[in-house]
N, C-alpha and C. Protein backbone atom coordinates (compact mmCIF):
# COMPACT_ATOMS: atom_id res chain seq x y z
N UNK A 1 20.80 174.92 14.77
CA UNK A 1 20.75 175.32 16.17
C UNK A 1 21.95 174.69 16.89
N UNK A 2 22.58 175.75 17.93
CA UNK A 2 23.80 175.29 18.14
C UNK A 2 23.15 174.14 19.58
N UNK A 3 23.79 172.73 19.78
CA UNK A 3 23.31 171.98 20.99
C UNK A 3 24.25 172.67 22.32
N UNK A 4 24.99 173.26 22.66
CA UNK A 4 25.69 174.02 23.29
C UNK A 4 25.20 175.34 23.92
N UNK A 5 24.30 176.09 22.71
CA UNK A 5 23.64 177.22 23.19
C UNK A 5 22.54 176.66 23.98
N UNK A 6 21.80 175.79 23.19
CA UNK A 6 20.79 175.19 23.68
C UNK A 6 20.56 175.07 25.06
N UNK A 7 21.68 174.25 25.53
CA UNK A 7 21.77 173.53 26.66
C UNK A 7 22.31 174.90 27.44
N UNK A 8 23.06 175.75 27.51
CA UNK A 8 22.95 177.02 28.34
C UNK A 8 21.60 177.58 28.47
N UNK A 9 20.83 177.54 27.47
CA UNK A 9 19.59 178.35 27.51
C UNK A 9 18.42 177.56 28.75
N UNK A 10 18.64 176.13 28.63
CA UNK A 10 18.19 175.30 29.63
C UNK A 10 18.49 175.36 30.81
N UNK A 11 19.84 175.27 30.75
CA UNK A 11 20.39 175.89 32.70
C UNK A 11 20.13 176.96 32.99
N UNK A 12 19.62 177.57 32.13
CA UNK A 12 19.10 179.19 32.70
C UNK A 12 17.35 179.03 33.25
N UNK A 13 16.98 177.72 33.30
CA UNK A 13 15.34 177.47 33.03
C UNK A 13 15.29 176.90 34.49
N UNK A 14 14.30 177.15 35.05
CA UNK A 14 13.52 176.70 36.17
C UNK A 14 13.38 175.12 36.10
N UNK A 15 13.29 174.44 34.77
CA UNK A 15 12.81 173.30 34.46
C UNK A 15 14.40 172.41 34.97
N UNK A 16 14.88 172.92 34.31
CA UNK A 16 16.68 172.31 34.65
C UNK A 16 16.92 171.78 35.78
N UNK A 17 16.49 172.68 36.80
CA UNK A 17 16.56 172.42 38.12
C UNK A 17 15.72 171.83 38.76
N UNK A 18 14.69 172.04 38.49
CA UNK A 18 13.48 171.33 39.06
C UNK A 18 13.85 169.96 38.61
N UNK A 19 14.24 169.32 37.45
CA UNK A 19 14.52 168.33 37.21
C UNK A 19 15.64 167.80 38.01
N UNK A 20 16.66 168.15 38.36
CA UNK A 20 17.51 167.78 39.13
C UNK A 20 16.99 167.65 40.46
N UNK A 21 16.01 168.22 41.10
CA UNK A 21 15.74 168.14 42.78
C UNK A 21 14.92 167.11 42.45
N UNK A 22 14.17 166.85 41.24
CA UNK A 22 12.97 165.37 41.18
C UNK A 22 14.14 164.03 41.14
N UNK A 23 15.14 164.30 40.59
CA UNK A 23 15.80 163.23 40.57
C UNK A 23 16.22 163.27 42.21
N UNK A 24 17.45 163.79 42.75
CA UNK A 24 17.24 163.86 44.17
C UNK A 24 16.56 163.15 44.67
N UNK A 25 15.43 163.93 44.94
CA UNK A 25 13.88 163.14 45.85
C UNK A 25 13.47 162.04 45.20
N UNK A 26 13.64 160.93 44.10
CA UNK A 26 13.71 160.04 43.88
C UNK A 26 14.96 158.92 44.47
N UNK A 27 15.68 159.44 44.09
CA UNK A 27 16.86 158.85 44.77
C UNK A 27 16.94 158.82 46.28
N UNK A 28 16.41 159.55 47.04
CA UNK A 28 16.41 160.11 48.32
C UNK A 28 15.08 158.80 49.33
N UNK A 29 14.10 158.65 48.38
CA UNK A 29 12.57 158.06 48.31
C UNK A 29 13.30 156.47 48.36
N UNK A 30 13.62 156.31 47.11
CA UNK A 30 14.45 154.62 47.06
C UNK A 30 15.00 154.62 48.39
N UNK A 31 15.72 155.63 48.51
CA UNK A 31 16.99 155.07 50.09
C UNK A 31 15.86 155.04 51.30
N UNK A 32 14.96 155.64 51.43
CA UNK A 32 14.06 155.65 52.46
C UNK A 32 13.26 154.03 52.38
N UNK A 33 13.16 154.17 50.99
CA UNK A 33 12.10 152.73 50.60
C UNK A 33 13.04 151.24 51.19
N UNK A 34 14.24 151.33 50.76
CA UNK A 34 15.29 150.13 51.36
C UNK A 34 15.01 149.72 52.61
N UNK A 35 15.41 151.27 53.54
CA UNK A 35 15.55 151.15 54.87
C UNK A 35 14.20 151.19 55.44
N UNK A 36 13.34 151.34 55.27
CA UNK A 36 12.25 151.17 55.88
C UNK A 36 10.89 150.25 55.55
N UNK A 37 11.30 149.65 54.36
CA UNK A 37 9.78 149.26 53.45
C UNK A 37 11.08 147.54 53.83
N UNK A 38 11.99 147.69 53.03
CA UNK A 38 12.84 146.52 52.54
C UNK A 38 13.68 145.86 53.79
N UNK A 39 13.60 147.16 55.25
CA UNK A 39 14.37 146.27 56.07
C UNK A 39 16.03 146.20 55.60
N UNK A 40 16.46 147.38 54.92
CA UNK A 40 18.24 147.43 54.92
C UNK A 40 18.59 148.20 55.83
N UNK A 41 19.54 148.00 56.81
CA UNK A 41 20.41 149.25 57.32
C UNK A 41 20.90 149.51 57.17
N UNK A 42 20.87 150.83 57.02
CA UNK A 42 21.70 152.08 56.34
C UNK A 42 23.13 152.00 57.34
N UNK A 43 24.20 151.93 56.46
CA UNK A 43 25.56 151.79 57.41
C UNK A 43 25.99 153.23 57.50
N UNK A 44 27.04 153.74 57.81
CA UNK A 44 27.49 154.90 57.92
C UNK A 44 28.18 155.90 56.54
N UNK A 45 28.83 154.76 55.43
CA UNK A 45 29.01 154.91 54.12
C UNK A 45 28.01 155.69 53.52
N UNK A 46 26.23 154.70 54.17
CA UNK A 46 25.31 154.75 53.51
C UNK A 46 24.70 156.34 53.70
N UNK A 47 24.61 156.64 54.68
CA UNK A 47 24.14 157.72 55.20
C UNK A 47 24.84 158.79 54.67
N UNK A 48 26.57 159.33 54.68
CA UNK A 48 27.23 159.72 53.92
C UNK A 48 26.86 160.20 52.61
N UNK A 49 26.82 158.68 52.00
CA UNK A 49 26.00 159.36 50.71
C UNK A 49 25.00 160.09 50.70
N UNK A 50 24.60 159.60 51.75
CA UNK A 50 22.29 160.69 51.51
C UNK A 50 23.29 162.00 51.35
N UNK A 51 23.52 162.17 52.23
CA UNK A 51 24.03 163.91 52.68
C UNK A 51 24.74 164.14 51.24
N UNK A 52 25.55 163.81 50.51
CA UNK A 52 26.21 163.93 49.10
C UNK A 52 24.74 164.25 48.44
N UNK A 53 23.85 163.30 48.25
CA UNK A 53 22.70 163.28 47.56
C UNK A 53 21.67 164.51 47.67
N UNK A 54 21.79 164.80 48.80
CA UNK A 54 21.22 165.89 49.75
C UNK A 54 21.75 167.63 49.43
N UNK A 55 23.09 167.04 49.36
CA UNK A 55 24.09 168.43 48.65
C UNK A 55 23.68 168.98 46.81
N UNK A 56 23.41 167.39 46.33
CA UNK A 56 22.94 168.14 45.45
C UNK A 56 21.35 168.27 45.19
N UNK A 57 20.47 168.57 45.93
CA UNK A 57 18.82 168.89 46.00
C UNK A 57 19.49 170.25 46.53
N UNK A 58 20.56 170.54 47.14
CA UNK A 58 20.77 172.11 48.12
C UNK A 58 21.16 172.67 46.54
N UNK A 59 22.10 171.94 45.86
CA UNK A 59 22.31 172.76 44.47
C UNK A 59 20.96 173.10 43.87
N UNK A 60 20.02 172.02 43.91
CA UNK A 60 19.51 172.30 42.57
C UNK A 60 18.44 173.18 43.26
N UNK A 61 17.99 173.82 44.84
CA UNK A 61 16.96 174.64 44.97
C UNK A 61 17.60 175.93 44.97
N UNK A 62 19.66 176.05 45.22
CA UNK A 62 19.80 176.99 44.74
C UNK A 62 19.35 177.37 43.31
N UNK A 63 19.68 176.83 42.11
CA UNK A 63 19.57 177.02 40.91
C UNK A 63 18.15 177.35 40.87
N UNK A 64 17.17 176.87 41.95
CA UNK A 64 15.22 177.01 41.20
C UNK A 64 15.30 178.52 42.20
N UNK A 65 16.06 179.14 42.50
CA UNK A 65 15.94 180.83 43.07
C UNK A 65 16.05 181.65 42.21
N UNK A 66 17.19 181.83 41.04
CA UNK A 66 16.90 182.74 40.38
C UNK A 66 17.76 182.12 39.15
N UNK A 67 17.30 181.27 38.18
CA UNK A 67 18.54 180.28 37.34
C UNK A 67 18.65 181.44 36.31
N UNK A 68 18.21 182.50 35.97
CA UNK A 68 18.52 183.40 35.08
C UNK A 68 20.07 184.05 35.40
N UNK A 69 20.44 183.94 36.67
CA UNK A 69 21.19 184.81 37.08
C UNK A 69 22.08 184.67 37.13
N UNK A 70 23.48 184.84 36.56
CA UNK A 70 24.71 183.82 36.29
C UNK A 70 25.23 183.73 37.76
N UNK A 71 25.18 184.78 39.01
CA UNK A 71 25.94 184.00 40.16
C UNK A 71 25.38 183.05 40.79
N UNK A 72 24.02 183.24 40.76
CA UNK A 72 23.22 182.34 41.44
C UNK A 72 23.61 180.84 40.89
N UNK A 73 23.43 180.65 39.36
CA UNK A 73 23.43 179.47 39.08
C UNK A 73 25.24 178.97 38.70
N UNK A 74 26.06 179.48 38.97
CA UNK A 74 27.28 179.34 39.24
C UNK A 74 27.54 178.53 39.90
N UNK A 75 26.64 179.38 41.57
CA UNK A 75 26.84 178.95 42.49
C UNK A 75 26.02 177.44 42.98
N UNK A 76 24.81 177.51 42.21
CA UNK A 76 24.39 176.00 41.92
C UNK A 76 25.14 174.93 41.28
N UNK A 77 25.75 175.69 40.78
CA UNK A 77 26.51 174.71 39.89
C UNK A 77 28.04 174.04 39.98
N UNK A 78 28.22 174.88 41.44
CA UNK A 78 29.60 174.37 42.21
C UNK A 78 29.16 173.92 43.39
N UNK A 79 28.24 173.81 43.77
CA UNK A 79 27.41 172.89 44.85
C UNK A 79 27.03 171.50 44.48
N UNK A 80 26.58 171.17 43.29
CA UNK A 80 26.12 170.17 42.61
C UNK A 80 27.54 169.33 42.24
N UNK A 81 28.55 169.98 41.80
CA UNK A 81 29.66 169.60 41.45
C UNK A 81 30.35 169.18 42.67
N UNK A 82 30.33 169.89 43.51
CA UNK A 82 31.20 169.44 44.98
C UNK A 82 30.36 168.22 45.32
N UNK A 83 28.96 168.42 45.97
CA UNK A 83 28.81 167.54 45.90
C UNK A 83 28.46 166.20 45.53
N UNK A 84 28.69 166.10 43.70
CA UNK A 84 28.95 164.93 43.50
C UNK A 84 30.04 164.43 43.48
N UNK A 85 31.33 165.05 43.25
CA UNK A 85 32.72 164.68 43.57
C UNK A 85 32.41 163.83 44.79
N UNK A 86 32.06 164.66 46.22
CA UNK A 86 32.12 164.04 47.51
C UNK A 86 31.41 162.74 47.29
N UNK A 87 30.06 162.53 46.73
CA UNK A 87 29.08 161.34 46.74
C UNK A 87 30.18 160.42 45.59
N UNK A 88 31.14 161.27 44.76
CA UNK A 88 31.46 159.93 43.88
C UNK A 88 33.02 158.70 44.60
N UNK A 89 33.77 159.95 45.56
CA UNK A 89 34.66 159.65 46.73
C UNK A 89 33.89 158.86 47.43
N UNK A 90 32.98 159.00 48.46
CA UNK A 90 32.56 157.92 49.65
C UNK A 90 31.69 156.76 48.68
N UNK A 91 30.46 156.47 47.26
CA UNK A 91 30.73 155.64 46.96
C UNK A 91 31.63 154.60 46.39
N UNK A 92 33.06 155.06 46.23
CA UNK A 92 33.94 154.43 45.40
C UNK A 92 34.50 153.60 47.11
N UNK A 93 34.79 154.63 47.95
CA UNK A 93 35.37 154.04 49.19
C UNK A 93 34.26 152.81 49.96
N UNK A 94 33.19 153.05 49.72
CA UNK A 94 32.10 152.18 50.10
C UNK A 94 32.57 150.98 49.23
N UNK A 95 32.70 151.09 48.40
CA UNK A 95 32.44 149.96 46.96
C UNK A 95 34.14 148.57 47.92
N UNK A 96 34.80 149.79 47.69
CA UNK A 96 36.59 149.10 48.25
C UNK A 96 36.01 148.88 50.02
N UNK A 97 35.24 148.95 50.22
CA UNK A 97 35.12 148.26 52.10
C UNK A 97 33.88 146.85 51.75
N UNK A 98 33.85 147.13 50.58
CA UNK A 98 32.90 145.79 50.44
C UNK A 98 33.37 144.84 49.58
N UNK A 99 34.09 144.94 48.43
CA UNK A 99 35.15 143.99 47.70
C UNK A 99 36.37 143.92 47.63
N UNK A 100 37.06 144.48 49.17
CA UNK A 100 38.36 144.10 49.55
C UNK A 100 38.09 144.48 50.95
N UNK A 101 37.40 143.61 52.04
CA UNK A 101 37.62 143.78 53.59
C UNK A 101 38.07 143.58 53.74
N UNK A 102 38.69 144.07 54.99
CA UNK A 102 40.41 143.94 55.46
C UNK A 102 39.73 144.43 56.89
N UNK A 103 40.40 144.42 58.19
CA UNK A 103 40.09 144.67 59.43
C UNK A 103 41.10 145.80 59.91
N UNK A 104 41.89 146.17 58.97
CA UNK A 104 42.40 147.57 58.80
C UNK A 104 41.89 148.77 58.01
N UNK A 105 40.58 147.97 56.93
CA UNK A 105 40.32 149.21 56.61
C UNK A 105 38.71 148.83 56.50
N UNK A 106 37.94 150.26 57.68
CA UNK A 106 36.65 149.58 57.91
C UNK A 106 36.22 150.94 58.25
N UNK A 107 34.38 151.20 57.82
CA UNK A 107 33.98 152.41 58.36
C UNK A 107 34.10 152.52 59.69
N UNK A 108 33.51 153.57 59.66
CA UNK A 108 33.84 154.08 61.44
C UNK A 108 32.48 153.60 61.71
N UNK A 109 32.17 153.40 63.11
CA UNK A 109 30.63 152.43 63.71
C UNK A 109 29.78 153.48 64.29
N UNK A 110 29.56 154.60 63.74
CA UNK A 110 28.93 155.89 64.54
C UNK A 110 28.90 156.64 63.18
N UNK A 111 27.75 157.57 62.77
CA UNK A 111 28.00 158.55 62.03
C UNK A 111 28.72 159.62 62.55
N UNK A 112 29.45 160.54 62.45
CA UNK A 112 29.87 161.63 63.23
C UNK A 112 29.58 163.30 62.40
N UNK A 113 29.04 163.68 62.93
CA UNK A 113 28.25 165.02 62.33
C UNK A 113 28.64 165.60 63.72
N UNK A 114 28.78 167.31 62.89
CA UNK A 114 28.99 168.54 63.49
C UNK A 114 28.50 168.99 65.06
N UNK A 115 28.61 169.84 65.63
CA UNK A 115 27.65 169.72 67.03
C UNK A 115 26.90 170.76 66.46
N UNK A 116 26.93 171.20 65.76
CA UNK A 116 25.97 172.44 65.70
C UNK A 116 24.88 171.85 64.62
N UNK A 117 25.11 170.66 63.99
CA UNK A 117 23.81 170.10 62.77
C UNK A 117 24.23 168.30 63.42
N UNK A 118 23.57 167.92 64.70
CA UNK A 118 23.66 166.61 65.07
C UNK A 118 22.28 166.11 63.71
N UNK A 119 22.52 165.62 63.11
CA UNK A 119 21.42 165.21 61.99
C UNK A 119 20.81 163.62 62.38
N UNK A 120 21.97 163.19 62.80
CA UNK A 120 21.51 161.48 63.26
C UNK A 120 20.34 161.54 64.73
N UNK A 121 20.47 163.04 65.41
CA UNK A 121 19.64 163.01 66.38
C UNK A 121 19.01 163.50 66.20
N UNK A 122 18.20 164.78 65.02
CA UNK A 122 17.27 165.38 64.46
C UNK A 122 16.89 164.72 63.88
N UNK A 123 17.11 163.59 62.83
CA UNK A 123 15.77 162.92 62.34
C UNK A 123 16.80 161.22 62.36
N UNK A 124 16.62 160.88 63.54
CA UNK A 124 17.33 159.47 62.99
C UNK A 124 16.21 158.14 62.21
N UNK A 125 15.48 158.82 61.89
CA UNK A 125 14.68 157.79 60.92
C UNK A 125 15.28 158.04 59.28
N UNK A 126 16.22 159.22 59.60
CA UNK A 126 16.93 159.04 57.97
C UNK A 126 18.17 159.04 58.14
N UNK A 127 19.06 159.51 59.57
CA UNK A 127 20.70 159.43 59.58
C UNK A 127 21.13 159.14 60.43
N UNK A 128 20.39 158.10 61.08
CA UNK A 128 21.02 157.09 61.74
C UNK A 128 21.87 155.60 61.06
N UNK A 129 22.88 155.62 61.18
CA UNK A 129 23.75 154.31 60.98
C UNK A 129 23.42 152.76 61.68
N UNK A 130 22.76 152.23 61.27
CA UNK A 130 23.31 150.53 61.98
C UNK A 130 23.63 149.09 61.31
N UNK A 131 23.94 149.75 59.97
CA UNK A 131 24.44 148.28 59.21
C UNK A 131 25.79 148.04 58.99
N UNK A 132 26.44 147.73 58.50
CA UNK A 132 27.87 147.18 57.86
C UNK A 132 28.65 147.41 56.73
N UNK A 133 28.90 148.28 56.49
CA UNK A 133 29.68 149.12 55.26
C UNK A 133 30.02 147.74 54.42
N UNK A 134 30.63 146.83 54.91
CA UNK A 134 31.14 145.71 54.34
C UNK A 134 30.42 144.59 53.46
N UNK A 135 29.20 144.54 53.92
CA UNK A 135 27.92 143.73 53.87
C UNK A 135 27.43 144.17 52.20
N UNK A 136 27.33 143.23 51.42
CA UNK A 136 26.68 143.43 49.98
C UNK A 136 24.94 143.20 50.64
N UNK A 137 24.31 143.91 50.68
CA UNK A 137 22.96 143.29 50.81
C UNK A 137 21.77 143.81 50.11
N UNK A 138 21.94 144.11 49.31
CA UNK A 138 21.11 144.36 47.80
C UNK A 138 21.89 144.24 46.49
N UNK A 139 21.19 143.96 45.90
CA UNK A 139 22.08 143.78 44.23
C UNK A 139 20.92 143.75 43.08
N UNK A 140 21.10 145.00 41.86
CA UNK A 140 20.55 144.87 41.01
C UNK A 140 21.56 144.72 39.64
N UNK A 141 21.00 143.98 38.51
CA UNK A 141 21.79 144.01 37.30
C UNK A 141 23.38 143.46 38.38
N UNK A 142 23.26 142.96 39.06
CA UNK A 142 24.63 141.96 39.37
C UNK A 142 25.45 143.13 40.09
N UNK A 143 24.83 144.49 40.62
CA UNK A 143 25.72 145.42 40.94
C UNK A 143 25.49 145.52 42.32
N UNK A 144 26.37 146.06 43.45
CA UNK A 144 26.00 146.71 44.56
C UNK A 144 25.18 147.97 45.32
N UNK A 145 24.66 148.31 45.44
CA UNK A 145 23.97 149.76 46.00
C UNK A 145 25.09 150.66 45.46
N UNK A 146 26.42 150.86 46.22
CA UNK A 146 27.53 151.26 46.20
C UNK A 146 27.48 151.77 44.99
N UNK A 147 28.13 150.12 44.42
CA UNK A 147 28.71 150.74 43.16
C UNK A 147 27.40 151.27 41.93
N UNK A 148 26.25 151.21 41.89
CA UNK A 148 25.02 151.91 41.57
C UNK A 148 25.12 153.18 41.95
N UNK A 149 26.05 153.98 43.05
CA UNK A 149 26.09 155.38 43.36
C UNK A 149 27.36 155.80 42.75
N UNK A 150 28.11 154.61 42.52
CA UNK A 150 29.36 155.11 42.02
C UNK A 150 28.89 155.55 40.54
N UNK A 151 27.57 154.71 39.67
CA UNK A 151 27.76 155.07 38.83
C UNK A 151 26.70 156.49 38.53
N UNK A 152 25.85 156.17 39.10
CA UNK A 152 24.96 158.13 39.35
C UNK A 152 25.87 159.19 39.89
N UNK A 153 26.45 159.14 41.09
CA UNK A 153 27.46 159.83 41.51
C UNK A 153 28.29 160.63 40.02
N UNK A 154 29.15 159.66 39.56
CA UNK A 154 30.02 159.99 38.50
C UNK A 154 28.87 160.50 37.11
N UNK A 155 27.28 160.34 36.85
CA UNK A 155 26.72 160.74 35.66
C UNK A 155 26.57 161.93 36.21
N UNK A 156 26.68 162.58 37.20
CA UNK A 156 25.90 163.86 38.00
C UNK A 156 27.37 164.81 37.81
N UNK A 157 28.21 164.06 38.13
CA UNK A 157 29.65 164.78 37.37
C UNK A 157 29.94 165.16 36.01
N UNK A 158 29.60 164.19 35.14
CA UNK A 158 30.01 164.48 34.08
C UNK A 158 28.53 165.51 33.47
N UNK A 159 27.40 165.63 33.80
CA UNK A 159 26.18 166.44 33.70
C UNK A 159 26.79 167.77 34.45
N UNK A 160 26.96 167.80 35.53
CA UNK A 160 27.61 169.15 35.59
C UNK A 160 28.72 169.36 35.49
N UNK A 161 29.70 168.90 34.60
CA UNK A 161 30.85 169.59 33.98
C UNK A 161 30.37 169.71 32.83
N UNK A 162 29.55 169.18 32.08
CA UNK A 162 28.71 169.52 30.01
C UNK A 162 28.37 170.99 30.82
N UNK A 163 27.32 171.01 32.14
CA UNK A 163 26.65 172.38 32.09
C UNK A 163 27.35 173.31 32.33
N UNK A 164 28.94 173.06 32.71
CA UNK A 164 29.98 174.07 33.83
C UNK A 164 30.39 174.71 31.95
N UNK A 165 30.31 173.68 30.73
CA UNK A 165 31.35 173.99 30.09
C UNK A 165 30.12 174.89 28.42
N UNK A 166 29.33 174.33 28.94
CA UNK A 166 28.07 175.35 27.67
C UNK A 166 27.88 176.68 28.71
N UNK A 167 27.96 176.72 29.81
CA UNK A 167 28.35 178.12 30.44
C UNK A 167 28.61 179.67 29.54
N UNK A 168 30.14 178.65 28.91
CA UNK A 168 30.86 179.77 27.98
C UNK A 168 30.44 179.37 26.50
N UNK A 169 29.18 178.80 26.40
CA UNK A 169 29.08 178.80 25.05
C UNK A 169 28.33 180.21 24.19
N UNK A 170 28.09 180.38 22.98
CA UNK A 170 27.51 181.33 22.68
C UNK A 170 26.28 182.08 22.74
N UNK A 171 25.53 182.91 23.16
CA UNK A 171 23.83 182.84 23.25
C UNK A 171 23.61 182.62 21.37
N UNK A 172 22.17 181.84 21.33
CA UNK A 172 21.95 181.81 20.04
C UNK A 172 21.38 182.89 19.04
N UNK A 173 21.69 183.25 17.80
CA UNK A 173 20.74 184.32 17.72
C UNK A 173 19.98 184.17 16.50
């Protein structure tokens, strides 16, 4: 059995995706659990990311619409990709405002969102900003929050470039 076909035959599955939005809403659940159970504030970096994180739950409920369908899940699949690129950019820049501060290079002290999707004023119990981009204030396995997104961020990349690239693999027969 080819592992290539395989794994196309899976991105074509409801399960694929569904698995990806459970991860999401896990990841999504922790950041809620910090800021509200643990007492962290979410800085503006932090929030950033949700929305990256957020971009890809928008991929993966595209993909749970019709994953049989190659535009549909294309198009899941360049949503998921964008936005983990974006989530793997603002954690890497998060990571460099916290192990090289400098007073030239510092988040901005406001989230700033669109006027037409103010999100920090539609639910600011999840995108509101008031901590310190700079500030280490959690650490697991000796790592930062940050760089913990730098490294999901970048597995969510290299997971959808395997799925961008069994795409063109063969159906099995």
């Amino acid at each position: 059995m080819n592992i290539l076909s395989s794994l196309k035959t899976f991105s074509e599955t409801r399960l694929a995706w569904l698995l990806l939005l459970l991860f999401v809403v896990f990841f999504e659940a922790c950041a809620l659990f910090f800021q509200h159970v643990m007492m962290l504030a979410p800085c503006v970096m932090c929030i950033y990311e949700r929305i990256a994180m957020l971009g890809i739950g928008a991929a993966a409920l595209i993909g749970l619409v019709a994953p049989q369908n190659p535009a549909i899940r294309w198009i899941g699949l360049a949503v998921w990709g964008g936005s983990a690129y974006s989530g793997l950019k603002l954690a890497l820049q998060h990571v460099d405002y916290q192990f090289n501060p400098s007073p030239f290079k510092t988040c901005d002290l406001f989230v700033t969102f669109p006027d037409w999707a103010p999100l920090n004023q539609w639910a600011p119990w999840m995108f509101e900003a008031y901590g310190d981009c700079s500030k280490v204030v959690w650490q697991f396995l000796s790592l930062s929050m940050p760089q913990w997104l730098v490294i999901i961020f970048a597995a969510n990349l290299a997971a959808v470039a395997l799925f961008i690239v069994v795409q063109y693999a063969k159906p099995k027969r």
